[in-house]
Protein backbone atom coordinates (compact mmCIF):
# COMPACT_ATOMS: atom_id res chain seq x y z
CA UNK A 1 179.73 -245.13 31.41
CA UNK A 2 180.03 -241.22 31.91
CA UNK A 3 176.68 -240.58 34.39
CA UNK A 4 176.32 -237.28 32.08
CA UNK A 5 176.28 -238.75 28.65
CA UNK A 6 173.79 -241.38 30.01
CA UNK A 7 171.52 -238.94 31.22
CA UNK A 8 171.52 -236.59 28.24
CA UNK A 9 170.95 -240.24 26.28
CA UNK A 10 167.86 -241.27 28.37
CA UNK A 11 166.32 -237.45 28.02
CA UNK A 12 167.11 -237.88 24.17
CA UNK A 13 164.91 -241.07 24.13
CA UNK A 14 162.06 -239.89 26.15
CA UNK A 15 161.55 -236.27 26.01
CA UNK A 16 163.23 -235.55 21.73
CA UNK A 17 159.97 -236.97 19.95
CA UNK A 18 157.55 -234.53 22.85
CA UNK A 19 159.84 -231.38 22.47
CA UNK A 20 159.99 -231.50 18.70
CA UNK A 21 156.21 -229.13 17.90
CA UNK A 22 157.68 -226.69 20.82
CA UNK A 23 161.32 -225.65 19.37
CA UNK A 24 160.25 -222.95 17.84
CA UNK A 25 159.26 -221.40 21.11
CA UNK A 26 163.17 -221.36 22.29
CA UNK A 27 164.83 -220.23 18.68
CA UNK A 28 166.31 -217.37 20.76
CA UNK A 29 168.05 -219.66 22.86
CA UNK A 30 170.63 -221.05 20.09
CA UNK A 31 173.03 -218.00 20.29
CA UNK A 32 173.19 -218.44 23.61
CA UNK A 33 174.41 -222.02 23.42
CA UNK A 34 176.52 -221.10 21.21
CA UNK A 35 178.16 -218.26 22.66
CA UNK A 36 178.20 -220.25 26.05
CA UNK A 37 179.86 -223.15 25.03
CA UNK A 38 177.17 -225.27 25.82
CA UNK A 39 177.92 -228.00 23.03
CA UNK A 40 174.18 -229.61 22.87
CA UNK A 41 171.99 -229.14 20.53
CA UNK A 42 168.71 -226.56 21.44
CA UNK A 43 166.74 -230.19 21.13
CA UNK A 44 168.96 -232.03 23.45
CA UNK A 45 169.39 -228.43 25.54
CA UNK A 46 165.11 -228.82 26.09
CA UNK A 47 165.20 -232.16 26.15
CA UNK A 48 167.39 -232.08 29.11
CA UNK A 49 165.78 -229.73 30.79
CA UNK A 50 162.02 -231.34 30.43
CA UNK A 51 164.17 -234.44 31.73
CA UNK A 52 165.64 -232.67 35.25
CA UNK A 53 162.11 -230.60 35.29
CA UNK A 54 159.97 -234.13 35.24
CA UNK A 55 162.56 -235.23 37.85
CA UNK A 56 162.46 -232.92 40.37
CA UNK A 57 158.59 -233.03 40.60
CA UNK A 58 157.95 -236.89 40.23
CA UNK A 59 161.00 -236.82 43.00
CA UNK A 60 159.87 -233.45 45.18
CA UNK A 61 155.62 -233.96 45.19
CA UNK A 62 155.52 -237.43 47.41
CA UNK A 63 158.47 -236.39 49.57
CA UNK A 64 157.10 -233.34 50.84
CA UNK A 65 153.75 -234.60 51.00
CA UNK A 66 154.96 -237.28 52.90
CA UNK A 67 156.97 -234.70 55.49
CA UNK A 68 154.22 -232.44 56.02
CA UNK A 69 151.29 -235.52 56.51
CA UNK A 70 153.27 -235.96 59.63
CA UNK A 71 152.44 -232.67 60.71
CA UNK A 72 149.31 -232.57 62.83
CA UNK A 73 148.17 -229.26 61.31
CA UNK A 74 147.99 -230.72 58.07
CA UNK A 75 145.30 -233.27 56.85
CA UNK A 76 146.01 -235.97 53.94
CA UNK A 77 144.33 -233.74 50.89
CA UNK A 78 146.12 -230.30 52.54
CA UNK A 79 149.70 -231.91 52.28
CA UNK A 80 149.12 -233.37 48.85
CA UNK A 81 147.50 -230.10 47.76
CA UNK A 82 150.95 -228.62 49.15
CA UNK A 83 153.33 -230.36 47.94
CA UNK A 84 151.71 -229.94 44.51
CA UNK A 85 151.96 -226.39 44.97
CA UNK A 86 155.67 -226.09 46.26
CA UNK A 87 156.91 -228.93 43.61
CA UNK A 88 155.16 -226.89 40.60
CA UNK A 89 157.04 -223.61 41.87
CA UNK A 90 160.08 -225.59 42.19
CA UNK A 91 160.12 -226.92 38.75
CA UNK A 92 158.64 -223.60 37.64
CA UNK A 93 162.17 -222.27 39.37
CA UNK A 94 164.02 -225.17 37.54
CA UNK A 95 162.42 -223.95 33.90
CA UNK A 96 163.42 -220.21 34.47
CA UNK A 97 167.51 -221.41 35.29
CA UNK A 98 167.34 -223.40 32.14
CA UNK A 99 165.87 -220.57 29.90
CA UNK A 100 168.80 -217.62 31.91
CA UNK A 101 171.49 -220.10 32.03
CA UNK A 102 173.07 -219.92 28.66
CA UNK A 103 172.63 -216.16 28.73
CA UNK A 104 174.42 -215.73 31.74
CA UNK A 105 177.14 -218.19 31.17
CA UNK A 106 177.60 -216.22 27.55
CA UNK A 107 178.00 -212.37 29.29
CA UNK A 108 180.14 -214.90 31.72
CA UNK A 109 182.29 -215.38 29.13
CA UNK A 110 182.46 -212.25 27.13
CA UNK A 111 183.61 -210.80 30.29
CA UNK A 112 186.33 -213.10 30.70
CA UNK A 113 187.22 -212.10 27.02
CA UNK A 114 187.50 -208.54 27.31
CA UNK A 115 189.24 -208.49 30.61
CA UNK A 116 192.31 -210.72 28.73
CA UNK A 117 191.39 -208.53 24.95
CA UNK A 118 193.38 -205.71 25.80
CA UNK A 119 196.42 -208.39 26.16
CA UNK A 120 195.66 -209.91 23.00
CA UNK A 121 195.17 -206.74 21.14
CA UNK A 122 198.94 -205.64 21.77
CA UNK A 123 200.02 -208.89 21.95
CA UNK A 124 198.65 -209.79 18.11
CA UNK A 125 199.27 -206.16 17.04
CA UNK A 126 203.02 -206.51 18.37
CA UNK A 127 203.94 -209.69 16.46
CA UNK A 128 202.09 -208.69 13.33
CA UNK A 129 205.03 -206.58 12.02
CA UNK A 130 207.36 -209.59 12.62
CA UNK A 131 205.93 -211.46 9.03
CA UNK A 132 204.15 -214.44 11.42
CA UNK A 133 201.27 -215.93 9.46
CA UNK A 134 197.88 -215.04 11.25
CA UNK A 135 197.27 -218.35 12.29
CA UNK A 136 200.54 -218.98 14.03
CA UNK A 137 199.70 -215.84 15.85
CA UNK A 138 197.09 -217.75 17.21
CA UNK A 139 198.56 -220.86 18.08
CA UNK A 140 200.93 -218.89 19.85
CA UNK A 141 197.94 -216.94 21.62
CA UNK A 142 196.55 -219.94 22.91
CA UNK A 143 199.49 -220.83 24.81
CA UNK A 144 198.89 -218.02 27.28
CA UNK A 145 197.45 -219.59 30.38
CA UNK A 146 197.06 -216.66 32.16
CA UNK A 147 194.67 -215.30 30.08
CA UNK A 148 192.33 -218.61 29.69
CA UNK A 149 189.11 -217.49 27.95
CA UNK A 150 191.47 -215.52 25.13
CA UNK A 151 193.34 -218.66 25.05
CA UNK A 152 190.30 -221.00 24.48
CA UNK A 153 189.05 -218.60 21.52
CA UNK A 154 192.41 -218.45 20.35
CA UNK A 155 192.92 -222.55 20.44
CA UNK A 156 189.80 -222.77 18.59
CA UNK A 157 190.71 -220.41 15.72
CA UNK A 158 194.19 -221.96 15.19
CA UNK A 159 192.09 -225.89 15.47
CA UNK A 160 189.91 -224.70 12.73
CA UNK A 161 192.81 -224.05 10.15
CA UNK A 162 194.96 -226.56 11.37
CA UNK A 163 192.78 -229.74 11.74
CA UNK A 164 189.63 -228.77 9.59
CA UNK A 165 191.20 -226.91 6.93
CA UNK A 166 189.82 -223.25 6.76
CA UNK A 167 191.57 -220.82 5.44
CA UNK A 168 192.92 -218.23 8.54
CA UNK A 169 189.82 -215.80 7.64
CA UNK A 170 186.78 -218.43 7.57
CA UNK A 171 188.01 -219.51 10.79
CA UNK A 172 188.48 -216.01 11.98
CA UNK A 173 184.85 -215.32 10.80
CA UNK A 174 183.63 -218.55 12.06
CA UNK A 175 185.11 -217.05 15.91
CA UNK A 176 183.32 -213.63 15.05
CA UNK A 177 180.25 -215.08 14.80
CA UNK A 178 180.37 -217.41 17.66
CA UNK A 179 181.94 -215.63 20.27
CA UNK A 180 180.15 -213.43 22.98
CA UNK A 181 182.46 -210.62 22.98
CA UNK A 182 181.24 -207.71 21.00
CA UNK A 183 184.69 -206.10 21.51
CA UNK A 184 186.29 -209.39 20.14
CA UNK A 185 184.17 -209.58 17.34
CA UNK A 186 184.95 -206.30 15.95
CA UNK A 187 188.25 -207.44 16.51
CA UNK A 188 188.14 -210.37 14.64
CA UNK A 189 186.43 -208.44 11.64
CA UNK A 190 188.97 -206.35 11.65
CA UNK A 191 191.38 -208.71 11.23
CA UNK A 192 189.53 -210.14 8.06
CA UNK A 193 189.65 -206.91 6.51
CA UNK A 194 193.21 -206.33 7.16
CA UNK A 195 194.43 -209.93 5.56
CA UNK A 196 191.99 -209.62 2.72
């Protein structure tokens, strides 16, 4: 069994039913999973992290308090006291990288997609006046390794008329709205206005 899937299972089971009153408190976090390709759901996303947070500190607390009762400058109550300190700052450390880390892995992204957009731009621009249908251009587009992020958004787009059956602009708007590139986006609308 995938060690991952298992995990996000377990924190499912233990943590969903405890997280449930407090969702509304990380609504600003679903564009972010979104954008970052982070394909969980902001439940199992909190769930997950409650999970790795309870973790660490049920882990962390009786470790360190365990190292520093060995030292002799430290009595029983002062390492406990301690470790209760350092493990709370830890896990307070562990909550802040799961709050950032689909915001940073988004401008990650959008990054990777402009660097490869002025590519794409001439590239899609080019073969436009050749009569290719849209969505072919994209199919094509994702076949360009060397520009991977632009090739990802690209796969996607030509996946979403090809295997779910939207028409080329409902997956174009479905991209728009899901990708972190503002320069992509307007892109992308552009494109919708152009075919329509």
């Amino acid at each position: 069994m995938d060690l991952r899937k298992w995990y996000k299972r377990k924190s499912m089971e233990i943590f969903s039913d405890m997280v449930d009153p407090y969702l509304h408190y990380f609504e600003d976090l679903k564009p972010d999973l979104i954008e970052a390709e982070i394909k969980l759901s902001l439940k199992e996303y909190i769930s997950l992290a409650v999970m790795t947070i309870a973790l660490v500190f049920c882990i962390e607390t009786p470790l360190i308090a365990l190292i520093v009762g060995f030292m002799p400058e430290f009595t029983i109550p002062m390492a406990v006291l301690f470790s209760l300190m350092v493990s709370l700052g830890f896990s307070g450390g562990i909550a802040f990288f799961f709050y950032i880390h689909p915001s940073l892995r988004a401008n990650s992204r959008a990054e990777s997609i402009d660097h490869g957009l002025p590519f794409a731009a001439t590239y899609l621009s080019t073969i436009s006046g050749s009569g290719l249908h849209p969505a072919e251009m994209f199919k094509v587009l994702s076949e360009f390794e060397d520009y991977e992020t632009i090739a990802e958004e690209a796969k996607k787009i030509s996946a979403n008329v090809e295997l779910f059956g939207m028409t080329i602009t409902e997956a174009l708007a479905k991209s728009a709205k899901e990708t972190p590139s503002k320069r992509f986006k307007e892109l992308l609308w552009g494109m919708i206005t152009a075919i329509r």
